[in-house]
C-alpha atoms as a PDB file:
ATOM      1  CA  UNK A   1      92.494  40.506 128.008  1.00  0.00           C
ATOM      2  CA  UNK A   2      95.700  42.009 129.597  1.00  0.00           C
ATOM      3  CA  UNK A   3      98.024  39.222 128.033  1.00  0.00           C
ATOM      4  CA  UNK A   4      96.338  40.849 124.851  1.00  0.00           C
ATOM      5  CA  UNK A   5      96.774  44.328 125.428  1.00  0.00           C
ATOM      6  CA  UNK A   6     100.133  43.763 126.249  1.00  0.00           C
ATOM      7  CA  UNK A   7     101.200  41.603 123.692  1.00  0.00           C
ATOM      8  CA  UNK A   8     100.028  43.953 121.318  1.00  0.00           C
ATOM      9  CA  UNK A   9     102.201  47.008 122.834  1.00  0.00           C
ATOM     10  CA  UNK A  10     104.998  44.910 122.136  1.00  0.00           C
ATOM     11  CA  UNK A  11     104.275  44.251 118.838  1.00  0.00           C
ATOM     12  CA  UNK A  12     103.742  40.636 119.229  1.00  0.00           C
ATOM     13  CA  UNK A  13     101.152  40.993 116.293  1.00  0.00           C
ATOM     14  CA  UNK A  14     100.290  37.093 115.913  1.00  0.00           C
ATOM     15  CA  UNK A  15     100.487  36.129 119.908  1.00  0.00           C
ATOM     16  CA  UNK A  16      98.103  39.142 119.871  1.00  0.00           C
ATOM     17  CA  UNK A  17      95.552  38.228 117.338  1.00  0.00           C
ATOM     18  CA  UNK A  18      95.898  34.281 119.322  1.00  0.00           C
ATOM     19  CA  UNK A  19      94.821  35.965 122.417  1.00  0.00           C
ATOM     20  CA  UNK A  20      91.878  37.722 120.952  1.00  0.00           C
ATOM     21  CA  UNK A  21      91.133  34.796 119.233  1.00  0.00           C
ATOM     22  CA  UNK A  22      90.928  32.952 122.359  1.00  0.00           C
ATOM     23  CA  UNK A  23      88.612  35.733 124.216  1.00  0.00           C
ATOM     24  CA  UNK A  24      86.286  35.951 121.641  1.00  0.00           C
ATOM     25  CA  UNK A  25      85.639  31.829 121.333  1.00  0.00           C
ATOM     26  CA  UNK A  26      85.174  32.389 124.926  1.00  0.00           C
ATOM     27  CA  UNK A  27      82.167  34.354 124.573  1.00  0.00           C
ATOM     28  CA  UNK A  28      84.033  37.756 125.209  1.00  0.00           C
ATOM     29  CA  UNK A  29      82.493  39.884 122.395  1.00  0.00           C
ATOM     30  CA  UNK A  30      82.901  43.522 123.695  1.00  0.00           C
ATOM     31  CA  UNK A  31      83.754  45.971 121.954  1.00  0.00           C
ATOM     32  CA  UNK A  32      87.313  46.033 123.029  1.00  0.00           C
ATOM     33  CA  UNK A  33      87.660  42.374 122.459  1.00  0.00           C
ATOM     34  CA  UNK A  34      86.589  42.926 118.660  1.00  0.00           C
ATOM     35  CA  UNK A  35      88.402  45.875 118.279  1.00  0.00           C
ATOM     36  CA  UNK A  36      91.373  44.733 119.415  1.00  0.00           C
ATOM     37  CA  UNK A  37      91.487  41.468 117.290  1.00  0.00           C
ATOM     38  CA  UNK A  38      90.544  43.718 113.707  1.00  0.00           C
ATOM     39  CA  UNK A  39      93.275  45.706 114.819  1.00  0.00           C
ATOM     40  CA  UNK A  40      95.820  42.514 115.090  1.00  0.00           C
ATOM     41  CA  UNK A  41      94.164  41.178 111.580  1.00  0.00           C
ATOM     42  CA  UNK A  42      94.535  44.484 109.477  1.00  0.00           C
ATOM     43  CA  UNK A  43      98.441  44.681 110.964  1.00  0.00           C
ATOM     44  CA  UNK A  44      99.201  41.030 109.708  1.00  0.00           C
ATOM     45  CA  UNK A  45      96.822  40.948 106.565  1.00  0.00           C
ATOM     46  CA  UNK A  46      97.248  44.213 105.255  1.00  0.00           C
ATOM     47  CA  UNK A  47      94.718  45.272 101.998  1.00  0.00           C
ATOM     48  CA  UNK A  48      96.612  45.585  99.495  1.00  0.00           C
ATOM     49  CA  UNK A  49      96.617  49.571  97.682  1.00  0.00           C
ATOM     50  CA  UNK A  50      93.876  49.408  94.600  1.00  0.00           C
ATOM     51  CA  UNK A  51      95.141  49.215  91.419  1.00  0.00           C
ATOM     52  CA  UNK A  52      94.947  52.655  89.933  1.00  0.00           C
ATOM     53  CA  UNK A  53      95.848  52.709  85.855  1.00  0.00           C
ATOM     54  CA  UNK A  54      98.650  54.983  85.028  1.00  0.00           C
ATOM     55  CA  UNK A  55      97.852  58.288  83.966  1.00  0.00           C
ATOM     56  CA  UNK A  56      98.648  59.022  80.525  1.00  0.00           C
ATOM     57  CA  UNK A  57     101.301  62.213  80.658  1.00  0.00           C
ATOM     58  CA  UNK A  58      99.542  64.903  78.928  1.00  0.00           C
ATOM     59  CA  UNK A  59     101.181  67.749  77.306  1.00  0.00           C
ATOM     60  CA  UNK A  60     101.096  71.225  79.218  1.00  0.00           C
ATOM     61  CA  UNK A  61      98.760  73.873  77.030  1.00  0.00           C
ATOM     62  CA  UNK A  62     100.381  76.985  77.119  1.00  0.00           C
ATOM     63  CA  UNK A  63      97.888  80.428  77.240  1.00  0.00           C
ATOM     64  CA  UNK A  64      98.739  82.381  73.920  1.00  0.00           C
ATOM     65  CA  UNK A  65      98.940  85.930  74.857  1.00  0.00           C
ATOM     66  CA  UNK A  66      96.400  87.852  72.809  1.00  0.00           C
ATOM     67  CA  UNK A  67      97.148  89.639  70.176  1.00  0.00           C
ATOM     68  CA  UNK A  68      97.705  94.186  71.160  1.00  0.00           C
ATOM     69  CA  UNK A  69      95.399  95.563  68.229  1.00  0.00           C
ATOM     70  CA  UNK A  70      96.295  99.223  67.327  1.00  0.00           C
ATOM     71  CA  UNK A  71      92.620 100.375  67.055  1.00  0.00           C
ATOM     72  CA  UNK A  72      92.122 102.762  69.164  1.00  0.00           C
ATOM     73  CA  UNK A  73      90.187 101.754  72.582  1.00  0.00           C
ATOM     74  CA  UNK A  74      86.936 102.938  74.001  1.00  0.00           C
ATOM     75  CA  UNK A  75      87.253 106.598  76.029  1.00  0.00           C
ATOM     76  CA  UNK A  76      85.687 104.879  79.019  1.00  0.00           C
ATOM     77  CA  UNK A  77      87.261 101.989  79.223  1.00  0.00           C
ATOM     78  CA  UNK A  78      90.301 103.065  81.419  1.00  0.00           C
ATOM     79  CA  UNK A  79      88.591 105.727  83.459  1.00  0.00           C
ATOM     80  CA  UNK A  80      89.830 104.289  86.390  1.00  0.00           C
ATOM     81  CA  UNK A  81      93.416 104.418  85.088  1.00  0.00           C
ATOM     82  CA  UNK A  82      93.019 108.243  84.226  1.00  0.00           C
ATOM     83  CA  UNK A  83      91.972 108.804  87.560  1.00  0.00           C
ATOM     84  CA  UNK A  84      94.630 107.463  88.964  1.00  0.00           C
ATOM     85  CA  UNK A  85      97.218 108.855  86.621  1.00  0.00           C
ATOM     86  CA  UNK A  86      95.615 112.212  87.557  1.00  0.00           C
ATOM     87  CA  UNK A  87      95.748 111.363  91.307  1.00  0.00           C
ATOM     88  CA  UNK A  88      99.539 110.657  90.903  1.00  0.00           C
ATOM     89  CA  UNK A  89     100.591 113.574  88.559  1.00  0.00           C
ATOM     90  CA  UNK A  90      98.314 115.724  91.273  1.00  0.00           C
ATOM     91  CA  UNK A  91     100.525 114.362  93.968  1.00  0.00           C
ATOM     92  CA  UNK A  92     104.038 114.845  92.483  1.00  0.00           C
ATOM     93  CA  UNK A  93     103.332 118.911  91.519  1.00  0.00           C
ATOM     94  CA  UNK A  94     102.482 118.862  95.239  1.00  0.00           C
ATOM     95  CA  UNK A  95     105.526 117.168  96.164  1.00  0.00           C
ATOM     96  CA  UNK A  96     107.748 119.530  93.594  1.00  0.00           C
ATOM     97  CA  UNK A  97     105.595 122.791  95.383  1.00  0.00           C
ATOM     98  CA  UNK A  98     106.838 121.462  98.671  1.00  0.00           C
ATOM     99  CA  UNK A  99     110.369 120.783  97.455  1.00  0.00           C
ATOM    100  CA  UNK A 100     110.624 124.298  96.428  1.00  0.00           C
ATOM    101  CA  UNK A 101     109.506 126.210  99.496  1.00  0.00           C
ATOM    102  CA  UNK A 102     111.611 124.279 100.989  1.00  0.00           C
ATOM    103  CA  UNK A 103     114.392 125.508  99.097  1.00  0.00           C
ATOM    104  CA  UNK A 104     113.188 129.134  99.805  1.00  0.00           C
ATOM    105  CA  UNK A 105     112.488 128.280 103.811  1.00  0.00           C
ATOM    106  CA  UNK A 106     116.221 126.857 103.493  1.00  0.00           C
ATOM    107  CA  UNK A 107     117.866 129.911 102.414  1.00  0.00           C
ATOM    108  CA  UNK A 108     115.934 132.469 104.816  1.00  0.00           C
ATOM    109  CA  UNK A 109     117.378 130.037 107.849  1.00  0.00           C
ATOM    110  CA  UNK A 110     120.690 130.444 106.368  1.00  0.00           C
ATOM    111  CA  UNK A 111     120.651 134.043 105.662  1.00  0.00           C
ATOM    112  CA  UNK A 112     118.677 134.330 109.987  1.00  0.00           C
ATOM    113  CA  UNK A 113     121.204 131.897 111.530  1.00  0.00           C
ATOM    114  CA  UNK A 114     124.614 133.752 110.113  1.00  0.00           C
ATOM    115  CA  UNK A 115     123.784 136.734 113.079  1.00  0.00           C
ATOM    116  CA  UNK A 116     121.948 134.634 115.707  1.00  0.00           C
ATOM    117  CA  UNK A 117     123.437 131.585 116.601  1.00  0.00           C
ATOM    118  CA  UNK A 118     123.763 131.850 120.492  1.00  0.00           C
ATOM    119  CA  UNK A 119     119.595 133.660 121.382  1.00  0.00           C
ATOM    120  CA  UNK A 120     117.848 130.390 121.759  1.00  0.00           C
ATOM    121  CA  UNK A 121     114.567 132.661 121.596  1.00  0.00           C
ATOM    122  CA  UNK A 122     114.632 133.595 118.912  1.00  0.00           C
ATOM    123  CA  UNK A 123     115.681 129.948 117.710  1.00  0.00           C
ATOM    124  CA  UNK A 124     112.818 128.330 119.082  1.00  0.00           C
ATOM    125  CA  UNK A 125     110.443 131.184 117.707  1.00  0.00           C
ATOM    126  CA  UNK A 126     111.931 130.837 114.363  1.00  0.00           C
ATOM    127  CA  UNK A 127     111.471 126.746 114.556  1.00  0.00           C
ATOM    128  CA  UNK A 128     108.155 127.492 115.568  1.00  0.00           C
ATOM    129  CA  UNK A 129     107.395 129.626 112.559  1.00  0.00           C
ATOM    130  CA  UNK A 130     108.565 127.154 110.268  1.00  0.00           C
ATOM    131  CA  UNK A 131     107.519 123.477 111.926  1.00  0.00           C
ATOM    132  CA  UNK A 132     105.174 122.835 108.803  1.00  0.00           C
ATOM    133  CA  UNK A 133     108.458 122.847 106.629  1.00  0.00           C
ATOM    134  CA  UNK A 134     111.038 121.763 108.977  1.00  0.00           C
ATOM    135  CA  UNK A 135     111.270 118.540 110.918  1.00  0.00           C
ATOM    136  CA  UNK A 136     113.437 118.987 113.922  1.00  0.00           C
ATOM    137  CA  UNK A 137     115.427 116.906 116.590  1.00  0.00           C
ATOM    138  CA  UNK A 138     116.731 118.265 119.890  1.00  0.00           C
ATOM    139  CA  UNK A 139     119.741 117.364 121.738  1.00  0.00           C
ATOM    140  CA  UNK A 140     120.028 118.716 125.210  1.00  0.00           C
ATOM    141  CA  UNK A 141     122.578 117.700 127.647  1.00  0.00           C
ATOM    142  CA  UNK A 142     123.408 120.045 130.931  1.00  0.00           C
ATOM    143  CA  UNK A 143     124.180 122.836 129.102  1.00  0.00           C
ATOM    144  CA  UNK A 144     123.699 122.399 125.725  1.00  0.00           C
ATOM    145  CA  UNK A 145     121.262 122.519 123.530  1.00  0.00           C
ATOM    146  CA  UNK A 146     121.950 121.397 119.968  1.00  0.00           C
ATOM    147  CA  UNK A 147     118.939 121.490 116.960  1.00  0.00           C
ATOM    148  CA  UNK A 148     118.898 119.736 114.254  1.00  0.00           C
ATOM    149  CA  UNK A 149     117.069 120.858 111.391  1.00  0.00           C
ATOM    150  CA  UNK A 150     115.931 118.775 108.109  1.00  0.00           C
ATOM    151  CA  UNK A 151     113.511 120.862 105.259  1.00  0.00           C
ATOM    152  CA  UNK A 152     112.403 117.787 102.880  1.00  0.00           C
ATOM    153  CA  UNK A 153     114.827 115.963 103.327  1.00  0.00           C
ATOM    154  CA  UNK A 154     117.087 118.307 101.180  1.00  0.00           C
ATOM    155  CA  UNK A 155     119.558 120.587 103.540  1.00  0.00           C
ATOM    156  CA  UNK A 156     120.596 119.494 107.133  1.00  0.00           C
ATOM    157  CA  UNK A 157     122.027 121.765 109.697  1.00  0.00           C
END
């Protein structure tokens, strides 16, 4: 049985199958034994692949798009289009709203700032008034303190 095993992990296919050949006219019938020898038998008398009939090339349908009728279409039948056009038309009035208070914000800064550039009070009171408009970054070093202001992306100090 180890001449076998090592035969066959060398490769030695037919000195392989001889040795299980051998075992199992012996009486050696385990389950090893038998395994071993198919093994040895499918390697050196392979089945050959079925004979499958060659498939016939057929020629790709295309979808046809349908035809756009101009009737007019059913009131409900986009409601959840409206609704979303509505969302998004809703959304950019807020966004234009925004845009110009910050435009008006902007110019009350730059009217404030032109007399009151070195009271950091009345800075950080003033930020503090307008955080909902203005989104700020702070640079401090040892005796420094520079701000950096940005209203909607629009006008940056």
């Amino acid at each position: 049985m180890r001449k076998a095993e090592g035969l066959e992990h060398q490769e030695k296919h037919q000195q392989t199958l001889d040795q299980w050949t051998l075992l199992v006219s012996k009486g050696f019938t385990t389950k090893l034994v038998m395994d071993g020898k198919r093994r040895c038998q499918m390697i050196l008398t392979p089945k050959s692949a079925p004979k499958t009939a060659p498939k016939t090339a057929k020629p790709a349908v295309r979808p046809t798009a349908k035809p756009v009728s101009s009737a007019p279409t059913p009131a409900g039948k986009y409601e959840n289009l409206d609704r979303v056009r509505a969302s998004h038309a809703k959304i950019a009035k807020e966004e234009a709203e925004k845009a110009a208070l910050g435009d008006v914000v902007a110019v009350k800064i730059e009217t404030w700032r032109s007399g009151n550039e070195d009271n950091k009070y009345i800075i950080w009171t003033y930020i503090y008034l307008y955080d909902h408009y203005a989104s700020i970054e702070i640079y401090t070093g040892l005796d420094i303190c520079i701000l950096s202001l940005s209203l909607n992306n629009s006008i940056a100090y």
